[in-house]
N, C-alpha and C. Protein backbone atom coordinates (compact mmCIF):
# COMPACT_ATOMS: atom_id res chain seq x y z
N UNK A 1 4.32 17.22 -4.56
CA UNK A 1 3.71 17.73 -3.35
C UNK A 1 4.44 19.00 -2.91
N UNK A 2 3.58 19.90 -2.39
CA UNK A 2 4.35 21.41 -1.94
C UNK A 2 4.99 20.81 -0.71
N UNK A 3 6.01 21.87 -0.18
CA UNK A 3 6.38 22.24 1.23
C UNK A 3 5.24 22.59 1.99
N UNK A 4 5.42 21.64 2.71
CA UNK A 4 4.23 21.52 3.99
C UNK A 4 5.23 22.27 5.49
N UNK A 5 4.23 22.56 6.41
CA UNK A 5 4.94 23.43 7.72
C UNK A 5 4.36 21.84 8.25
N UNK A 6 5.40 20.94 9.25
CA UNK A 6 5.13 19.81 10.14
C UNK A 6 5.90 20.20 11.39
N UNK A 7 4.72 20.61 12.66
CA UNK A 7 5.97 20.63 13.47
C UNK A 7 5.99 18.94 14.50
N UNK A 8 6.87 18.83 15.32
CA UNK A 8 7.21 17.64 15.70
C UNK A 8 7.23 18.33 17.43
N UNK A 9 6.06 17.61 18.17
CA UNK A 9 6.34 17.94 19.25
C UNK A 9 6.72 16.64 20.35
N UNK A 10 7.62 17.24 21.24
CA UNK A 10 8.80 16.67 21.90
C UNK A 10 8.28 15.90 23.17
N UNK A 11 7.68 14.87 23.51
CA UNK A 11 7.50 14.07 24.67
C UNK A 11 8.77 13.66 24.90
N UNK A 12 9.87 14.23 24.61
CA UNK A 12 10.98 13.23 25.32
C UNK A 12 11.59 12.13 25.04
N UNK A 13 11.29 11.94 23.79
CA UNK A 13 11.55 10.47 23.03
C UNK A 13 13.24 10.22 22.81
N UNK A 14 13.35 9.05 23.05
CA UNK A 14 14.89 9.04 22.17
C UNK A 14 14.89 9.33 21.22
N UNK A 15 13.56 9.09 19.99
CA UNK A 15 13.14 8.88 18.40
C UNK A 15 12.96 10.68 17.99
N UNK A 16 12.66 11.43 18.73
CA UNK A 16 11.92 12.98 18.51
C UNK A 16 12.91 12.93 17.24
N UNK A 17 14.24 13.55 17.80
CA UNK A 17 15.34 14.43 16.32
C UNK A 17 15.10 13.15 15.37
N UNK A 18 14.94 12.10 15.44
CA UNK A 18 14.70 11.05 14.15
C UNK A 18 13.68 11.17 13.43
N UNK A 19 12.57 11.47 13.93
CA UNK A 19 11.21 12.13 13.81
C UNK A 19 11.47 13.38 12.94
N UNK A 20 12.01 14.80 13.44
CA UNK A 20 12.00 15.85 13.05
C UNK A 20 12.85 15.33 11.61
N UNK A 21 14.24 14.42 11.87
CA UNK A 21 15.06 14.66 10.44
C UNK A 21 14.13 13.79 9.48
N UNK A 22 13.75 12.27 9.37
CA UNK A 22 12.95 11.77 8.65
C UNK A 22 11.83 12.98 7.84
N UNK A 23 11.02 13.81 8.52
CA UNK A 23 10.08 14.72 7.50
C UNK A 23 11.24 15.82 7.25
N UNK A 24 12.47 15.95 7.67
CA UNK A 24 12.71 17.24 6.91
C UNK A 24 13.74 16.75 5.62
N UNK A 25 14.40 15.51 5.77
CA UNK A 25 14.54 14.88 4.41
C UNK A 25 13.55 14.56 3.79
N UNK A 26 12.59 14.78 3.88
CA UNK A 26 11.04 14.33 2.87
C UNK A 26 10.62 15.48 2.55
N UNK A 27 11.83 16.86 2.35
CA UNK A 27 11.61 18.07 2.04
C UNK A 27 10.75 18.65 2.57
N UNK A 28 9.97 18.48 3.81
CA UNK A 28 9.23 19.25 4.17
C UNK A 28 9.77 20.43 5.16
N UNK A 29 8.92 21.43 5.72
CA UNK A 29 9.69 22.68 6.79
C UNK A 29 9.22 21.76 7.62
N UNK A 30 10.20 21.69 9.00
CA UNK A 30 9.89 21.66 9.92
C UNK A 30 10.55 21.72 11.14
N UNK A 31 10.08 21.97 12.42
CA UNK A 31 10.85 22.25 13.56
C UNK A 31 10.36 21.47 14.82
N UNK A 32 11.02 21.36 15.63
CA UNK A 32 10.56 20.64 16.92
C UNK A 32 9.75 21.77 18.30
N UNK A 33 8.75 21.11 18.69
CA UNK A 33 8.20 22.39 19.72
C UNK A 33 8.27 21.77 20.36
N UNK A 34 8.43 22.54 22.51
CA UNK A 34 8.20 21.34 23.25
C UNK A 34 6.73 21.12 23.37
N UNK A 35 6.41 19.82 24.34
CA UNK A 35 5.06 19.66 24.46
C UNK A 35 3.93 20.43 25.32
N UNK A 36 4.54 21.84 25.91
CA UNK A 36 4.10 22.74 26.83
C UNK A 36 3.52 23.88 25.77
N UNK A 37 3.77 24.04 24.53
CA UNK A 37 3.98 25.34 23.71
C UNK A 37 2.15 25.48 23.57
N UNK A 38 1.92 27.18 24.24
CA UNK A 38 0.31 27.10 23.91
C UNK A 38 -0.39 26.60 22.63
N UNK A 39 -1.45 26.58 22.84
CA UNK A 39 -2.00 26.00 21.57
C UNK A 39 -1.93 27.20 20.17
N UNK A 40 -2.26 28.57 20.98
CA UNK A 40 -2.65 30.31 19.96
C UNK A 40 -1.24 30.18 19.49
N UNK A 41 -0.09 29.89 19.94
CA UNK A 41 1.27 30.07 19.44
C UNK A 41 1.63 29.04 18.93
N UNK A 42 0.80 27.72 18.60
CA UNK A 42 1.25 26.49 17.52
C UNK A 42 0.30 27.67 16.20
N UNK A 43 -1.04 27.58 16.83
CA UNK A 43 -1.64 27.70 15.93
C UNK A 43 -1.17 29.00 14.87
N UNK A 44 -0.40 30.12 15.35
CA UNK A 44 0.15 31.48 15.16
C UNK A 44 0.93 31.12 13.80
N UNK A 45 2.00 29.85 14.24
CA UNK A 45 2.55 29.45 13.06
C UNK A 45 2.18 28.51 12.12
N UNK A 46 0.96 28.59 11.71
CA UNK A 46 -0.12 28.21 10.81
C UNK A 46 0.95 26.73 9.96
N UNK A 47 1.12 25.71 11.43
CA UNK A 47 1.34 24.01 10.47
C UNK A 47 0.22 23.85 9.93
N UNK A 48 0.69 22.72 8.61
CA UNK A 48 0.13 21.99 8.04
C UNK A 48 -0.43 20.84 8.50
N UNK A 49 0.28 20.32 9.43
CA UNK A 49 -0.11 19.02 10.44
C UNK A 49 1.20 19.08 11.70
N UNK A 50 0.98 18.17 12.58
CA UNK A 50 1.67 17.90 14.28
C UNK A 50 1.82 16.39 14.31
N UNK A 51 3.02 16.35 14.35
CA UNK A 51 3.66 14.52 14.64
C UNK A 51 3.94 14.73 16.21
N UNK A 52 2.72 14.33 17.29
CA UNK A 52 3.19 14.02 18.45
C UNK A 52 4.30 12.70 18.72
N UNK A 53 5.34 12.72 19.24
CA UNK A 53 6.52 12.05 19.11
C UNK A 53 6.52 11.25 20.34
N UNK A 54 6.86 10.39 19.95
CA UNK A 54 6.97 9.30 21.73
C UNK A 54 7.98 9.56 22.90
N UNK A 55 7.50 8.90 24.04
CA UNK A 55 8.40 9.53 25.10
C UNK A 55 8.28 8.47 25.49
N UNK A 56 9.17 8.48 27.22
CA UNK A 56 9.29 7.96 28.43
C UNK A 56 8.19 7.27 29.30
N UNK A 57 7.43 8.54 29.37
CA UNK A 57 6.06 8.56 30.43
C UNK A 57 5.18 9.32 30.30
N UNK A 58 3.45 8.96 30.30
CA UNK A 58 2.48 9.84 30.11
C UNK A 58 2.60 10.88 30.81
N UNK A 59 3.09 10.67 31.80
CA UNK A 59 2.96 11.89 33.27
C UNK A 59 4.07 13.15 32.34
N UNK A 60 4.73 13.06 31.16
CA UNK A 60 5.38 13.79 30.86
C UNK A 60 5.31 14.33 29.41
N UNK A 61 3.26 14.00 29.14
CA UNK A 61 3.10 14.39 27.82
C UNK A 61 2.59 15.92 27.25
N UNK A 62 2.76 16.61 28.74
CA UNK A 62 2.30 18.10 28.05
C UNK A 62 0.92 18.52 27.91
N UNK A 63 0.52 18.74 26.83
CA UNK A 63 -0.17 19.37 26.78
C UNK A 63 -0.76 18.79 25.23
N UNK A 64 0.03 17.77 25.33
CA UNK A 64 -0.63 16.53 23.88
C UNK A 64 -2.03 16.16 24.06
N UNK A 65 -2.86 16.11 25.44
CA UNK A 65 -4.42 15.52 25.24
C UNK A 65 -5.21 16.80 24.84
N UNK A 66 -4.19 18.36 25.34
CA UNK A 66 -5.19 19.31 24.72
C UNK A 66 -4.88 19.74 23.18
N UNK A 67 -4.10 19.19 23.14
CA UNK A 67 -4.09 19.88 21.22
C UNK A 67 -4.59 18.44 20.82
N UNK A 68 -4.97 17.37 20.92
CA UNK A 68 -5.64 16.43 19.86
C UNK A 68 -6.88 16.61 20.05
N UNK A 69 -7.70 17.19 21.21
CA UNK A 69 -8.77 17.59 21.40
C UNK A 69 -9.14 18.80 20.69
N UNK A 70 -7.92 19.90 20.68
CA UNK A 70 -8.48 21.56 20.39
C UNK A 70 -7.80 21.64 18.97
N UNK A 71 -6.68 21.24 18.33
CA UNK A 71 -6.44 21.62 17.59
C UNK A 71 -7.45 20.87 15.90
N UNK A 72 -7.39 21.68 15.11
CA UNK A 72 -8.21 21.41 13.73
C UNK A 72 -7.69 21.03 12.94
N UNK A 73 -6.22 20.15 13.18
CA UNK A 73 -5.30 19.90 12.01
C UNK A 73 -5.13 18.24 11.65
N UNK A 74 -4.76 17.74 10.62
CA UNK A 74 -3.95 16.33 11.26
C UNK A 74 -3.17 16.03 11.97
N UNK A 75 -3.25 15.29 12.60
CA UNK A 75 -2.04 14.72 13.92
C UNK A 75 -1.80 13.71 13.59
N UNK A 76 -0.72 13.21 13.84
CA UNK A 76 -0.27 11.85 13.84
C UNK A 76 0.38 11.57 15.08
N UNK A 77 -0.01 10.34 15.96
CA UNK A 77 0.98 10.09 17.19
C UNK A 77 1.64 8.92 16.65
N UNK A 78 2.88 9.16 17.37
CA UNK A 78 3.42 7.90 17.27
C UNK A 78 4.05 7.58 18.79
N UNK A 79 3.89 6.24 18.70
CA UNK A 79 4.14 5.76 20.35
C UNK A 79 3.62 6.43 21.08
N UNK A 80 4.42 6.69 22.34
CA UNK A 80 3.13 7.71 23.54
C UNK A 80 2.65 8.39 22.87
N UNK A 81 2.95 9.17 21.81
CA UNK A 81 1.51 10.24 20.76
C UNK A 81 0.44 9.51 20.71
N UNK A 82 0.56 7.78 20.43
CA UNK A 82 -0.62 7.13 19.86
C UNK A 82 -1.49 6.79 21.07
N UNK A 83 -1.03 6.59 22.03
CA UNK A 83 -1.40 6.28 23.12
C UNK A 83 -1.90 7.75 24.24
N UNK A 84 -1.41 8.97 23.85
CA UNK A 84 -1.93 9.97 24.34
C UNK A 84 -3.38 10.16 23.34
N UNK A 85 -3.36 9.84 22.13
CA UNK A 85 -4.34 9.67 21.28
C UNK A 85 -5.79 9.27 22.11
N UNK A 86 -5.57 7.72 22.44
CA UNK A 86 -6.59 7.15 22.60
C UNK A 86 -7.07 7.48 24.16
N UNK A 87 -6.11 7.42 25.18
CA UNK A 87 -6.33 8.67 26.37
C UNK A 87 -7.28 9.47 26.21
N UNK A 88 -7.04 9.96 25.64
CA UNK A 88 -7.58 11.99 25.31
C UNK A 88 -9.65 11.41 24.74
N UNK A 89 -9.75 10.44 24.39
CA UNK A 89 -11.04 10.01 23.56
C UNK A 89 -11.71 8.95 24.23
N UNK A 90 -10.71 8.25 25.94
CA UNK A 90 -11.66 7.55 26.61
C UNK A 90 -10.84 6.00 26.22
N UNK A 91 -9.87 5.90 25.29
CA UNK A 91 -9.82 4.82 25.25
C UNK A 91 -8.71 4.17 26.61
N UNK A 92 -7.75 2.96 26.73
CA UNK A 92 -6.70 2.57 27.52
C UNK A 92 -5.67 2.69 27.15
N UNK A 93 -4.89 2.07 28.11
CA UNK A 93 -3.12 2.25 27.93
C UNK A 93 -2.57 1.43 29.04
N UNK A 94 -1.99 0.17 28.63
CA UNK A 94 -1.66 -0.40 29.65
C UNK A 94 -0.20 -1.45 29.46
N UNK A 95 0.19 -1.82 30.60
CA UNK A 95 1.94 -2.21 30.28
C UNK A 95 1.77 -3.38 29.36
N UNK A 96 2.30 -3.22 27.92
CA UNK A 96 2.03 -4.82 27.13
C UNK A 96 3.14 -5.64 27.70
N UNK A 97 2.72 -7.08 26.83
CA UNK A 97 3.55 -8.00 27.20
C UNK A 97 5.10 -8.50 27.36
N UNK A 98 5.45 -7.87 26.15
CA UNK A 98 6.47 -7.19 25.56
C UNK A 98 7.39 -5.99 25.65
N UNK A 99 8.53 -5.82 26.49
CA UNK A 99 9.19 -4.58 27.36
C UNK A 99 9.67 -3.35 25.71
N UNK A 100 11.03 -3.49 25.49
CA UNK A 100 12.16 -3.11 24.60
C UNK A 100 11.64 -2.93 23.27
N UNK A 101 12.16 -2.06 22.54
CA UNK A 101 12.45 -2.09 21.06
C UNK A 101 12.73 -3.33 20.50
N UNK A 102 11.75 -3.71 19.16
CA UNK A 102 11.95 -4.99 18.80
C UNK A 102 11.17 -4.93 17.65
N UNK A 103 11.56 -5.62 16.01
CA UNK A 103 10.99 -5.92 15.28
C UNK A 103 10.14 -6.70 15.33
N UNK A 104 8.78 -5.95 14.53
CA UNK A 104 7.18 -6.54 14.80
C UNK A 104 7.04 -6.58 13.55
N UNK A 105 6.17 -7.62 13.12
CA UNK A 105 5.66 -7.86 11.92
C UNK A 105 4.14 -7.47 12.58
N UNK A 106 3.13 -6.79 11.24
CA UNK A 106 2.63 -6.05 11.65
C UNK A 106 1.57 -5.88 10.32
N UNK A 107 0.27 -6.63 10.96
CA UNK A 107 -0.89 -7.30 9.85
C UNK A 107 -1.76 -5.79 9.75
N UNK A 108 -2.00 -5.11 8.72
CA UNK A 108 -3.18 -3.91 8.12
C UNK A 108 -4.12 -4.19 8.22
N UNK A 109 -5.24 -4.11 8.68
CA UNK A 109 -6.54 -4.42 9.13
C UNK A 109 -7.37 -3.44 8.12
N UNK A 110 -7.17 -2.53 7.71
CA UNK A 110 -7.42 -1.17 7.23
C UNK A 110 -6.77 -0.30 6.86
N UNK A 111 -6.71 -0.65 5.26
CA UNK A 111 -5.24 0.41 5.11
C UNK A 111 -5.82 1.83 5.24
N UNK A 112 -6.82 2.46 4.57
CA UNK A 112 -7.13 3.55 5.26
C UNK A 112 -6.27 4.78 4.45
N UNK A 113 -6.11 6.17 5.23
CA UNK A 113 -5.16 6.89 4.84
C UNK A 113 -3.82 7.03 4.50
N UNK A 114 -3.24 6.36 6.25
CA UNK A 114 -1.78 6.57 6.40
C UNK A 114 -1.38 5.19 5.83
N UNK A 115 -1.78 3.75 5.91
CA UNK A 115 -1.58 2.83 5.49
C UNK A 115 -1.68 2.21 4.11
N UNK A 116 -2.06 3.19 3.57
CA UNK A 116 -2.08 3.23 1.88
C UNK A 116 -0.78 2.48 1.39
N UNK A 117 -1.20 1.71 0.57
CA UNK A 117 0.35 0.73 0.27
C UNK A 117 1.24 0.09 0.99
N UNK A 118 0.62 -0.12 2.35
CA UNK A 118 1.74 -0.41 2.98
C UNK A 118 1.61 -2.39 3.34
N UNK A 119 0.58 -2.35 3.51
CA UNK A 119 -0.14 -3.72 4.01
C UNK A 119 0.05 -4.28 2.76
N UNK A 120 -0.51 -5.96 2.84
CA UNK A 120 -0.91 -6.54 4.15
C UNK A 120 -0.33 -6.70 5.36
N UNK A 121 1.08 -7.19 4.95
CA UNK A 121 2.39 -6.93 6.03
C UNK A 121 3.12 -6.62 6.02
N UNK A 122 3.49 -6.01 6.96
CA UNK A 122 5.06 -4.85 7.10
C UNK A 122 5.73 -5.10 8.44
N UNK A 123 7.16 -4.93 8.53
CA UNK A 123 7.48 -5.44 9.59
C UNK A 123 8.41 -3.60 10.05
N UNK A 124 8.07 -3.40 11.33
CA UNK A 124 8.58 -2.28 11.94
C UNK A 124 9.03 -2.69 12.87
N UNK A 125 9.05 -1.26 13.51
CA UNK A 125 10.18 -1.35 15.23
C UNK A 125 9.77 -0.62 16.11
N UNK A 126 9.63 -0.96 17.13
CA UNK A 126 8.81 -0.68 17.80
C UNK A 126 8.66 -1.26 19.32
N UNK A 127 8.22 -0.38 20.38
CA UNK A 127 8.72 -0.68 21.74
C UNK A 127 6.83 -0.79 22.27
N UNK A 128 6.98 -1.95 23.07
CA UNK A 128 5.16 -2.32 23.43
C UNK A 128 5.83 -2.38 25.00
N UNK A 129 6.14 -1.70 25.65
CA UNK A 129 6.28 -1.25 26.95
C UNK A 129 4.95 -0.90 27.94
N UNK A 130 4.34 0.28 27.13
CA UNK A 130 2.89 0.71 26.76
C UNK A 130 1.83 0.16 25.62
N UNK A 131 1.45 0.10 26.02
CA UNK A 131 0.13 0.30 24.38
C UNK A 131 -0.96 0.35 24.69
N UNK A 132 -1.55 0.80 23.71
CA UNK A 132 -3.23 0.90 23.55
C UNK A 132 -3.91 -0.17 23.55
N UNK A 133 -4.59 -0.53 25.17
CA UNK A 133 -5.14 -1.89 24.92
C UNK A 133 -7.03 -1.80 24.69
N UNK A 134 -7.15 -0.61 24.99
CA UNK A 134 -8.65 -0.48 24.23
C UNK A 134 -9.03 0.76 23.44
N UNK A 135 -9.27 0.32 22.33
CA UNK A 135 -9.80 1.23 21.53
C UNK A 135 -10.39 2.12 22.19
N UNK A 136 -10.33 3.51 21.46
CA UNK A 136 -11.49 4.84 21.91
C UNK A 136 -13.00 4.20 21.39
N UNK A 137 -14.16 4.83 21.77
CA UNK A 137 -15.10 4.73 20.91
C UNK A 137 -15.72 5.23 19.60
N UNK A 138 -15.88 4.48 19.01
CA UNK A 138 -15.79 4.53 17.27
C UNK A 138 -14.78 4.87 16.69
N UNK A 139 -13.47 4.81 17.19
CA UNK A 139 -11.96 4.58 16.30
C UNK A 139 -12.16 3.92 15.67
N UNK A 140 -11.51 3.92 14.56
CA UNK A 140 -11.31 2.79 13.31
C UNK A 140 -9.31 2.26 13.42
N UNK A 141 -9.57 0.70 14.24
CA UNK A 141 -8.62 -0.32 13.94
C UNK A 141 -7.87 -0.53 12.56
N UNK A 142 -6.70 0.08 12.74
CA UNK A 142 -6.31 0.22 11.35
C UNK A 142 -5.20 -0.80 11.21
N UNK A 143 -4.04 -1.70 12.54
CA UNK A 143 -3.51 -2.54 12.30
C UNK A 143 -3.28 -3.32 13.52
N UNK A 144 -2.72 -4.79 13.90
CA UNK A 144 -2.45 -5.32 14.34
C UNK A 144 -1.12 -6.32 14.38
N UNK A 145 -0.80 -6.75 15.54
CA UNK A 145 0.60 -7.70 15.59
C UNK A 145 0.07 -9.03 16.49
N UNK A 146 0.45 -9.94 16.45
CA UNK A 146 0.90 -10.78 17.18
C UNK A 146 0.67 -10.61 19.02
N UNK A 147 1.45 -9.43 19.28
CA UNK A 147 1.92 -8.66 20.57
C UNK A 147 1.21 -8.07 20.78
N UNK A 148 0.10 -7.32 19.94
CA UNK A 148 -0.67 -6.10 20.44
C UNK A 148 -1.65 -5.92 19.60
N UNK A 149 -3.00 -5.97 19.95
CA UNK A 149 -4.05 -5.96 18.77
C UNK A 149 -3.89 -4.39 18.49
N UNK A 150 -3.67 -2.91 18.69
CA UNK A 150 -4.09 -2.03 18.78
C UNK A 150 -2.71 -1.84 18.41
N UNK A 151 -2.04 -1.67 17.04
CA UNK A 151 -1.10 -1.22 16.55
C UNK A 151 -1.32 0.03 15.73
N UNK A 152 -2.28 0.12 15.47
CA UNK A 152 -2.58 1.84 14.50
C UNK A 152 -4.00 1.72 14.21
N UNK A 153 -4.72 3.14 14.35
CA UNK A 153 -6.11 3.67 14.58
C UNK A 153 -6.31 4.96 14.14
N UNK A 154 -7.55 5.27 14.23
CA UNK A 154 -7.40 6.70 13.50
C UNK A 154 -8.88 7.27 14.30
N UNK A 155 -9.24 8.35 14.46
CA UNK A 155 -10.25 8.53 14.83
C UNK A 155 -11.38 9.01 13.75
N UNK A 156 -13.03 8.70 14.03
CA UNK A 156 -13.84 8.41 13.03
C UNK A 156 -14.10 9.29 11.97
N UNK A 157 -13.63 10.15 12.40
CA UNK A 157 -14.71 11.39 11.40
C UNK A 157 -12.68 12.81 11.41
N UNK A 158 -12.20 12.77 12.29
CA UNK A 158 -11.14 13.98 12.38
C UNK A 158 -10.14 13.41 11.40
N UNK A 159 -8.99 13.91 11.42
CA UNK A 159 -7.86 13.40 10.60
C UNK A 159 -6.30 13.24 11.90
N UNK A 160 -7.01 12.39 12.54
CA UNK A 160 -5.86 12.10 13.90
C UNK A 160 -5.69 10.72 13.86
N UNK A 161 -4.77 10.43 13.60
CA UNK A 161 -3.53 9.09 13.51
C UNK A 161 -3.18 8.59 14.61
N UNK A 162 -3.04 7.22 15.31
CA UNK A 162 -2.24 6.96 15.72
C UNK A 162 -1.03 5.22 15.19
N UNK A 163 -0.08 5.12 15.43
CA UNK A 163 0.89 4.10 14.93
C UNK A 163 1.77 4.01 16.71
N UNK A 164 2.09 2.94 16.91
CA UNK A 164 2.52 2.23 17.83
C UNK A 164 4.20 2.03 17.74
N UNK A 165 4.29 1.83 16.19
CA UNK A 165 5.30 1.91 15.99
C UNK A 165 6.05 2.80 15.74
N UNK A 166 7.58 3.33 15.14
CA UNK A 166 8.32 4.06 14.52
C UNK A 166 8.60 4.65 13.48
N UNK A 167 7.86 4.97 12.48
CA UNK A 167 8.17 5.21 11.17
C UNK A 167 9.58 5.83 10.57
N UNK A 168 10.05 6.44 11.81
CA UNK A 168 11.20 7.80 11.61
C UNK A 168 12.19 6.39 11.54
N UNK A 169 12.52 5.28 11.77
CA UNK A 169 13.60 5.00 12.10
C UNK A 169 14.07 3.81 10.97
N UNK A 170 15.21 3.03 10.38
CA UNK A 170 15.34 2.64 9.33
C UNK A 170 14.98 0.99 9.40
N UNK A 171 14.80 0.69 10.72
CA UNK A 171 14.46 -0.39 10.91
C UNK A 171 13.15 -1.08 10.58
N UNK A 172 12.22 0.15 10.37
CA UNK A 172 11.00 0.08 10.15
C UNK A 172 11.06 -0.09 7.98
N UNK A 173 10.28 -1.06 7.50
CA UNK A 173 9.97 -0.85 6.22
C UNK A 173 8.94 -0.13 6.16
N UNK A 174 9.07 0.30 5.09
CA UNK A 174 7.32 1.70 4.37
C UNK A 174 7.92 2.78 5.29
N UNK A 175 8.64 3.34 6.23
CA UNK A 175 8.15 4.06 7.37
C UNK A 175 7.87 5.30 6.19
N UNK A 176 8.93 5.99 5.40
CA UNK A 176 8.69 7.27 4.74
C UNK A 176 7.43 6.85 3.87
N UNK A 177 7.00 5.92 3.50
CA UNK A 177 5.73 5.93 2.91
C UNK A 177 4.87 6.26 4.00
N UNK A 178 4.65 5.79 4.96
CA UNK A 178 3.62 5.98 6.33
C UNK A 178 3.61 7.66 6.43
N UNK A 179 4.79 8.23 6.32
CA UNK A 179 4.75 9.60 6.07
C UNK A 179 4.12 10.42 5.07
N UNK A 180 5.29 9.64 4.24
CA UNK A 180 4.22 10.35 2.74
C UNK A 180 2.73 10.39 2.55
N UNK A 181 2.52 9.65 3.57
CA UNK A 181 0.60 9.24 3.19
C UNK A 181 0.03 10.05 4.45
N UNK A 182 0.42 10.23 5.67
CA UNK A 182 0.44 11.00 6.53
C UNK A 182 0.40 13.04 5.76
N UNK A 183 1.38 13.09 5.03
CA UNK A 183 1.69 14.64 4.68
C UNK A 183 0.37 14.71 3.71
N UNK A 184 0.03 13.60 2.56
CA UNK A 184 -1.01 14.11 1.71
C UNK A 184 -2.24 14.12 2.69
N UNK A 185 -2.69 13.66 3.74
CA UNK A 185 -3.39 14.15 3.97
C UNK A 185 -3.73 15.59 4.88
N UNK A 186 -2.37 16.12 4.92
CA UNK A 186 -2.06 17.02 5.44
C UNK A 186 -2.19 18.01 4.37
N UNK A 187 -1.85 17.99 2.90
CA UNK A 187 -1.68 19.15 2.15
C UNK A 187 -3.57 18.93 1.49
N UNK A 188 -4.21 17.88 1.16
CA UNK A 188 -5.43 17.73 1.28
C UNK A 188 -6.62 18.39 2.31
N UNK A 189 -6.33 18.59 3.63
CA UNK A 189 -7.43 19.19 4.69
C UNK A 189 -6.89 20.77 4.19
């Protein structure tokens, strides 16, 4: 696979620099933007795809519902990314049952793009503080837990991701596969 441009934009996450180093040991370029950066000046530096990165609080996601709306690229959210995801398309977001970071085992419903090889089960890490408790309309349900039916989705027809969980972090199994399958469809569009 070539060097892909991924940039990683910054909601504030503890996970962001884990985020940015995970794809840049997977040899790819990439840099962190914050989540304010216009859209003409993402787009200026012609990425390959945008890993919206999890944060704190929606009230502090930027300008993440207008680039999954305006921008023409793949996205991938993870955590509040995934959940600014389904926001931005009408779907929910509401406090799950479940507070803290905590290993989830975590059933594929649809392996799909990013889930290619990864299912049937995989166990990640992952904080259900938030989550996506209703699908957008015509998302495609791509996994589930125990804790949270709405663990990863994708929207119907674009190439926009979302995962609930962590991929960047080592606690998670597959996570650099979740990537790797994430970037081909990035060097593919």
């Amino acid at each position: 696979m070539r060097e892909l441009k991924i940039l990683v934009v910054n909601n504030y996450g503890q996970f962001c620099h884990l985020i940015h180093r995970a794809v840049r040991d997977l040899d790819m370029d990439t840099r962190i933007i914050p989540n304010t950066t216009p859209i003409e000046d993402i787009l200026a530096e012609e990425p390959d795809g945008l890993i919206l990165s999890g944060g704190p609080e929606m009230d502090r996601a930027g300008s993440c519902f207008d680039y999954v709306k305006e921008i023409d690229l793949p996205i991938l959210g993870i955590c509040l990314g995934h959940q600014a995801i389904a926001l931005s398309y009408g779907g929910s977001v509401s406090s799950g049952k479940k507070g803290g970071y905590a290993e989830i085992e975590i059933e594929v419903i649809e392996e799909d793009d990013i889930l290619r090889g990864i299912g049937p089960r995989t166990t990640v890490w992952a904080s259900h503080a938030d989550e996506v408790s209703v699908l957008p309309e015509g998302f495609i349900h791509l996994a589930r837990s125990d804790i949270c039916d709405i663990e990863a989705m994708r929207h119907p027809t674009k190439p926009i991701y979302g995962v609930q969980w962590h991929p960047e972090v080592s606690h998670t199994e597959k996570g650099e596969e979740l990537l790797m399958n994430f970037f081909e469809v990035c060097e593919q569009y």
